[in-house]
N, C-alpha and C. Protein backbone atom coordinates (compact mmCIF):
# COMPACT_ATOMS: atom_id res chain seq x y z
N UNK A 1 -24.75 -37.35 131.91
CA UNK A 1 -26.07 -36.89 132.26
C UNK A 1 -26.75 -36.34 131.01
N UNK A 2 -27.92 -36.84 130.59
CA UNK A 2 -28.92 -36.47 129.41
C UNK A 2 -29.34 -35.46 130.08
N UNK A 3 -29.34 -33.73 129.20
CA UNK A 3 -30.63 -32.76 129.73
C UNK A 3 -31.85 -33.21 128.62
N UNK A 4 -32.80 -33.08 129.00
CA UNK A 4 -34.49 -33.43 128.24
C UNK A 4 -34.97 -31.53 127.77
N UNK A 5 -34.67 -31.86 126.57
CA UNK A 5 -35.32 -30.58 126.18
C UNK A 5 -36.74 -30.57 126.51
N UNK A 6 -37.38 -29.35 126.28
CA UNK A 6 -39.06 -28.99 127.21
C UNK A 6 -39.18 -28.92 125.59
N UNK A 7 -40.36 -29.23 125.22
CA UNK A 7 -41.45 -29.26 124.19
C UNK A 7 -42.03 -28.24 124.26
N UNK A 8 -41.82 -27.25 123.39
CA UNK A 8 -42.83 -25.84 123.24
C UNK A 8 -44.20 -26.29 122.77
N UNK A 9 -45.04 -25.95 123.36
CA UNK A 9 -46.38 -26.25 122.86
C UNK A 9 -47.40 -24.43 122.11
N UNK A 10 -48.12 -24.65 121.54
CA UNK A 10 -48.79 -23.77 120.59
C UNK A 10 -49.14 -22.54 121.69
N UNK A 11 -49.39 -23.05 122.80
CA UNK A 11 -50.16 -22.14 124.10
C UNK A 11 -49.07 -21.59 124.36
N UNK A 12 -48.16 -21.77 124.26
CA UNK A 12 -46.97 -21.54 124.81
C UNK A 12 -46.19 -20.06 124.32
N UNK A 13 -46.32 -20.16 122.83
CA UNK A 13 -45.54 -19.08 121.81
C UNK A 13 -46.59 -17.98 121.66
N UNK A 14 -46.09 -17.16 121.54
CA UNK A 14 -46.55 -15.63 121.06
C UNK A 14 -47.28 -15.40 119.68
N UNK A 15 -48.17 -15.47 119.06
CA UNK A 15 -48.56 -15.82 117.44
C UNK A 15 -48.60 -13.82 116.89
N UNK A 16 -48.65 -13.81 115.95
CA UNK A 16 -48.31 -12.08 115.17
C UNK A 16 -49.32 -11.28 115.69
N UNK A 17 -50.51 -11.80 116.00
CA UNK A 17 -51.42 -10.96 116.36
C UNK A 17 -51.39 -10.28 117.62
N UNK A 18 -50.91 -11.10 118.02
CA UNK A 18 -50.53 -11.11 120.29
C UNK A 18 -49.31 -9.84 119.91
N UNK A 19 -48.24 -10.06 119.62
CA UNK A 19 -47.33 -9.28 119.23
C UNK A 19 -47.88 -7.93 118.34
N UNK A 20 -48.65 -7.68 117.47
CA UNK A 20 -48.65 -6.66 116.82
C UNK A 20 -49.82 -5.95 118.02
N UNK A 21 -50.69 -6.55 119.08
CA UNK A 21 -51.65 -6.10 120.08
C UNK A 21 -50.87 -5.15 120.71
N UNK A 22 -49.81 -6.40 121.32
CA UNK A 22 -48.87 -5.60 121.94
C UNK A 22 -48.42 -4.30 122.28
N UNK A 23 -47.83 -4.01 120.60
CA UNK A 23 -47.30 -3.03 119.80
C UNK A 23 -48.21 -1.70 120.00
N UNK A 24 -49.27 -2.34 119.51
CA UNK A 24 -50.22 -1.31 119.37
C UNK A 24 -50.83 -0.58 120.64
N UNK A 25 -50.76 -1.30 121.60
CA UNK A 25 -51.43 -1.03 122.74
C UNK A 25 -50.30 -0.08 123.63
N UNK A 26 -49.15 -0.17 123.95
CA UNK A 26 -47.54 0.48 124.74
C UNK A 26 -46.83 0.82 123.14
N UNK A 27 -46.78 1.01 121.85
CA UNK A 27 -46.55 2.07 121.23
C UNK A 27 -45.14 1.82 120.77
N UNK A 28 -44.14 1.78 120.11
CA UNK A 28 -42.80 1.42 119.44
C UNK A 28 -42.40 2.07 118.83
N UNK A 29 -41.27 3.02 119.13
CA UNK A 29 -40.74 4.22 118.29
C UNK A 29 -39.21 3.76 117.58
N UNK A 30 -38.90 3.52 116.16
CA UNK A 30 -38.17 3.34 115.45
C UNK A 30 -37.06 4.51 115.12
N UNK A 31 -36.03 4.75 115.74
CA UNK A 31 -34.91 5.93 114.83
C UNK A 31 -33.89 5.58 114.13
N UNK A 32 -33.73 6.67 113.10
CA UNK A 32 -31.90 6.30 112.26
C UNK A 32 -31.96 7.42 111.78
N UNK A 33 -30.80 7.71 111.70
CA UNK A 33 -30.19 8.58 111.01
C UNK A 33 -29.17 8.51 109.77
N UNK A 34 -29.42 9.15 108.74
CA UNK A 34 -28.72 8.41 107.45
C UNK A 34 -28.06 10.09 107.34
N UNK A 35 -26.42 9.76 107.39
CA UNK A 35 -25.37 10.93 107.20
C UNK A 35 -24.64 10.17 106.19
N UNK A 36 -24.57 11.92 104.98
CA UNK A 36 -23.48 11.41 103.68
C UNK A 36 -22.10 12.47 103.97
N UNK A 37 -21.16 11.76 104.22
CA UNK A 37 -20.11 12.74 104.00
C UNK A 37 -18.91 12.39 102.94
N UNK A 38 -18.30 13.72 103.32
CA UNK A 38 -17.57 13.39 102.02
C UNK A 38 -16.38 14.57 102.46
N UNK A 39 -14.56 13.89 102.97
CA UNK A 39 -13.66 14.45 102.99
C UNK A 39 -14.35 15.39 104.51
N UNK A 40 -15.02 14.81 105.37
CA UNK A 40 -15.19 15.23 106.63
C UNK A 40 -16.38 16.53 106.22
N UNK A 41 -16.99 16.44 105.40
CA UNK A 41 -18.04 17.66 105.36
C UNK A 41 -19.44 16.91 105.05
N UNK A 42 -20.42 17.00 106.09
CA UNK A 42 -21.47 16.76 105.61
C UNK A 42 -22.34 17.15 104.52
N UNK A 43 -22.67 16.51 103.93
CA UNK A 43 -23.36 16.68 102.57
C UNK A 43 -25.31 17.06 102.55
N UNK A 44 -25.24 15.92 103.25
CA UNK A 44 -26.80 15.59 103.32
C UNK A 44 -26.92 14.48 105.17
N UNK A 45 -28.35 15.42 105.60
CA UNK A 45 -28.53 14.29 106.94
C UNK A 45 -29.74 14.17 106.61
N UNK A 46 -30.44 13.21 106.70
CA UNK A 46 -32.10 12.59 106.71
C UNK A 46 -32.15 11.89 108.05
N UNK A 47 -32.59 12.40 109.14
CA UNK A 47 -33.62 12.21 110.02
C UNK A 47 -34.61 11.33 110.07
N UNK A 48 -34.93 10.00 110.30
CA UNK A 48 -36.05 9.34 110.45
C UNK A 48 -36.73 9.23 111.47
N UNK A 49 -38.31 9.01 111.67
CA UNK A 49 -38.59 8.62 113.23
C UNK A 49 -40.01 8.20 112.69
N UNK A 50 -39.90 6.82 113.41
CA UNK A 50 -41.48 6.42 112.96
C UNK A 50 -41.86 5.98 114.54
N UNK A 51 -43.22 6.09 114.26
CA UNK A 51 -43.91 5.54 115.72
C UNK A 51 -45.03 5.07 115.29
N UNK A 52 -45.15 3.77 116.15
CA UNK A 52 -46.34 2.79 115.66
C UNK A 52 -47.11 2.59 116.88
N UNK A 53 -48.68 2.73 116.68
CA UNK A 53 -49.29 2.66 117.76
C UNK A 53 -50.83 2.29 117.78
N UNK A 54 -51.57 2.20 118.32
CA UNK A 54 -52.62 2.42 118.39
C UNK A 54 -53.21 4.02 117.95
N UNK A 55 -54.39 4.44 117.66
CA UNK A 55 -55.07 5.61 117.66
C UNK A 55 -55.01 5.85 118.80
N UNK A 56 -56.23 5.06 119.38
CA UNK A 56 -56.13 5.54 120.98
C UNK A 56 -54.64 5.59 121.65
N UNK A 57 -53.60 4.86 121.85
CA UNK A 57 -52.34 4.90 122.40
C UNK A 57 -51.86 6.50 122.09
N UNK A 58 -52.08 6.91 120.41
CA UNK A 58 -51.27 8.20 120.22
C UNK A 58 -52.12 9.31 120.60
N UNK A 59 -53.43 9.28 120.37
CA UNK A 59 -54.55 10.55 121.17
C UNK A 59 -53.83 10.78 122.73
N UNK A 60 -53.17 9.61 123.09
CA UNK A 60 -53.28 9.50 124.94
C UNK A 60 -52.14 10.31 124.82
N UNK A 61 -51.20 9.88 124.16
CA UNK A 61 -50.00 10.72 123.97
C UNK A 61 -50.07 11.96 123.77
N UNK A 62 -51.09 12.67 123.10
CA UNK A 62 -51.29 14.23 122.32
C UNK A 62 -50.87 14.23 121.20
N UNK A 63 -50.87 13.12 120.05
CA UNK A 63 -50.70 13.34 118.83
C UNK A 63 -51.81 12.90 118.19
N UNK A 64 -52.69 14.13 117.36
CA UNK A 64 -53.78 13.62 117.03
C UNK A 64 -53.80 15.00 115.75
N UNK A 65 -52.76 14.98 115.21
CA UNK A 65 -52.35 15.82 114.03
C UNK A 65 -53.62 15.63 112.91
N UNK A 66 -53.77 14.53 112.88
CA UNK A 66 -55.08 14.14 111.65
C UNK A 66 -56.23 14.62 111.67
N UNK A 67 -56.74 15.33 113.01
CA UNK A 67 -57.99 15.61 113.28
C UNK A 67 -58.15 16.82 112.65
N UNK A 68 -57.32 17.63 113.16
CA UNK A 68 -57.03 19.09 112.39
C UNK A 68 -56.69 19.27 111.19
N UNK A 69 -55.93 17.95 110.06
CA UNK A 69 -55.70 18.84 108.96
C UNK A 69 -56.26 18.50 107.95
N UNK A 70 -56.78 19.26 106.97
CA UNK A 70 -57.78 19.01 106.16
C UNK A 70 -57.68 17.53 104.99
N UNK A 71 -56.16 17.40 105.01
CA UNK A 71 -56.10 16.44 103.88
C UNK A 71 -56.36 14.87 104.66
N UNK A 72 -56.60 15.18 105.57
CA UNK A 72 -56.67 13.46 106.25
C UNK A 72 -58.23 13.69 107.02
N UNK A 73 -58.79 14.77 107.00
CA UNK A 73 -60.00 14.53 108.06
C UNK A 73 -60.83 15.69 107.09
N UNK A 74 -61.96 15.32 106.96
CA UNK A 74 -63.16 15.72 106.26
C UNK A 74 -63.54 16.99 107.23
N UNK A 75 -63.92 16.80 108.60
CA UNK A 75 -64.66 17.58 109.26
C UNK A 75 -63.39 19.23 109.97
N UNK A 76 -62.26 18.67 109.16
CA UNK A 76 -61.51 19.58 109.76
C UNK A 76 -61.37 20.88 108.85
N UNK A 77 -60.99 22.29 109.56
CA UNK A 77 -61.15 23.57 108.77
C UNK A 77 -60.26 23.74 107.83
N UNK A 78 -60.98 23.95 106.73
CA UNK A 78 -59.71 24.02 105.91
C UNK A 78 -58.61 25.53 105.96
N UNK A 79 -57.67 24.99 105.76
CA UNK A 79 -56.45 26.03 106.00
C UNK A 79 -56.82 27.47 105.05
N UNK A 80 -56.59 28.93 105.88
CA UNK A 80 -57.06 29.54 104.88
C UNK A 80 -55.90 30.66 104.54
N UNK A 81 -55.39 30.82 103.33
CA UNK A 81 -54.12 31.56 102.75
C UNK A 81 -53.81 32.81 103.09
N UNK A 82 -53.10 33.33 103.18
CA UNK A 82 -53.03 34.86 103.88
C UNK A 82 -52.31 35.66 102.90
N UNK A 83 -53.17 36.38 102.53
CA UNK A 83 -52.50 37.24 101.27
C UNK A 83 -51.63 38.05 102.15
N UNK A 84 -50.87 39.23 101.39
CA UNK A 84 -49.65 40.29 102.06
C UNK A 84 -50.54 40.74 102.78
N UNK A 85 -52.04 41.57 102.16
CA UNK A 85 -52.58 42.40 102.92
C UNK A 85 -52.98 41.88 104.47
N UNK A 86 -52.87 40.91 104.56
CA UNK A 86 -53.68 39.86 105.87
C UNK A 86 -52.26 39.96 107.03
N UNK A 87 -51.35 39.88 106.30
CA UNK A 87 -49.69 39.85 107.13
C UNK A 87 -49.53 40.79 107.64
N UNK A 88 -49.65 41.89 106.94
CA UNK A 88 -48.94 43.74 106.88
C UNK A 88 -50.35 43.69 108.18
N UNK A 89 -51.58 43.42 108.31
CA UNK A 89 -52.36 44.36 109.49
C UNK A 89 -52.42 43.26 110.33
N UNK A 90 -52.15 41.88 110.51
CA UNK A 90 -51.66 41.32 111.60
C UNK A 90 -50.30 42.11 112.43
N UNK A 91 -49.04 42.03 111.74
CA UNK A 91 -48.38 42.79 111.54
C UNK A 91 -48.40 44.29 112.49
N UNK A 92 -49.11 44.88 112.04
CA UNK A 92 -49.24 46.14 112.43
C UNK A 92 -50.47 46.26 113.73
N UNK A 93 -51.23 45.17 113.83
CA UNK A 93 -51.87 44.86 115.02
C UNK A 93 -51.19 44.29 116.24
N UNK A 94 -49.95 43.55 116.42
CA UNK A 94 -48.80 43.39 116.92
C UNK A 94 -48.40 44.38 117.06
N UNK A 95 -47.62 45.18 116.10
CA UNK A 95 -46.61 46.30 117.08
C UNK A 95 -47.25 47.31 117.79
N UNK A 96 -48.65 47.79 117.38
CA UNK A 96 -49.42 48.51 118.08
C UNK A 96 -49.76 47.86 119.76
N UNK A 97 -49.40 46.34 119.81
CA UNK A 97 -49.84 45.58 120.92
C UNK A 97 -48.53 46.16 121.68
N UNK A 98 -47.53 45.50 121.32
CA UNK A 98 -46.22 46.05 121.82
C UNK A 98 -45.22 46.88 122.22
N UNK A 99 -45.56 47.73 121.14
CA UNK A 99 -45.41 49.99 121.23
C UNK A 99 -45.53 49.46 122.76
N UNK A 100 -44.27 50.40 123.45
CA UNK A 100 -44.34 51.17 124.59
C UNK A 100 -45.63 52.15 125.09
N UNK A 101 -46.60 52.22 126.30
CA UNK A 101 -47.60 53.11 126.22
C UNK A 101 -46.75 54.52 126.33
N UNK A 102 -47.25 55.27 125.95
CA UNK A 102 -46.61 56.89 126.32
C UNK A 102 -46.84 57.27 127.64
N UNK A 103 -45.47 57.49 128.24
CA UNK A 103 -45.56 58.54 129.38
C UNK A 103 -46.29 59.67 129.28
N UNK A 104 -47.22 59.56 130.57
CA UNK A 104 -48.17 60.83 130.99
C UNK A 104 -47.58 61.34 131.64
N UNK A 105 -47.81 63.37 131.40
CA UNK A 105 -46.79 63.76 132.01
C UNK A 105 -47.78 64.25 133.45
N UNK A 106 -47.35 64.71 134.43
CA UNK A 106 -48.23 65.06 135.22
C UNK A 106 -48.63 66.82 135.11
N UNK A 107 -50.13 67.07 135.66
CA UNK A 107 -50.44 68.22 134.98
C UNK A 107 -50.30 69.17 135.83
């Protein structure tokens, strides 16, 4: 018995663009992890994680990190440095939040 192979035709196959639409549209998250050891002691771990997506796909998600930080978005605030003095009365505006109120005694 002859089987007859089927003839793929052009309509038929997936072309890079259809595939990278795809991608872009439902989102593809890549992991690895690269561990160096040596005599059973880790040395070094590097963590990877990439995710490929659409803009819109990752906004839908809640990642929209770019909007906010100044080196990727023009209209965003730029970050502003906090000297000691800015720490020490944050700082001290906190524990004043936190301090126990004082017992009133009754009169």
């Amino acid at each position: 018995m002859v089987q007859r192979q089927r003839m793929t035709h052009s309509t038929d196959t997936s072309n890079l663009a259809d595939i990278l639409e795809r991608i872009l549209d439902k989102g593809i998250v890549i992991v690895g992890d690269i561990k160096v050891k040596l005599v059973d002691i880790e040395l070094l771990t590097i963590q990877i994680r990439l995710m490929v997506a659409s803009v819109d796909k990752a906004r839908e998600m809640g990642m929209d990190w770019w909007i906010r930080n100044p080196e990727y978005c023009s209209a965003a605030a730029p970050v502003k440095e906090l000297g000691m003095e800015d720490v020490t009365r944050r700082l001290d505006m906190l524990e004043r939040r936190l301090a126990p109120e004082p017992a009133v005694s009754p009169p």
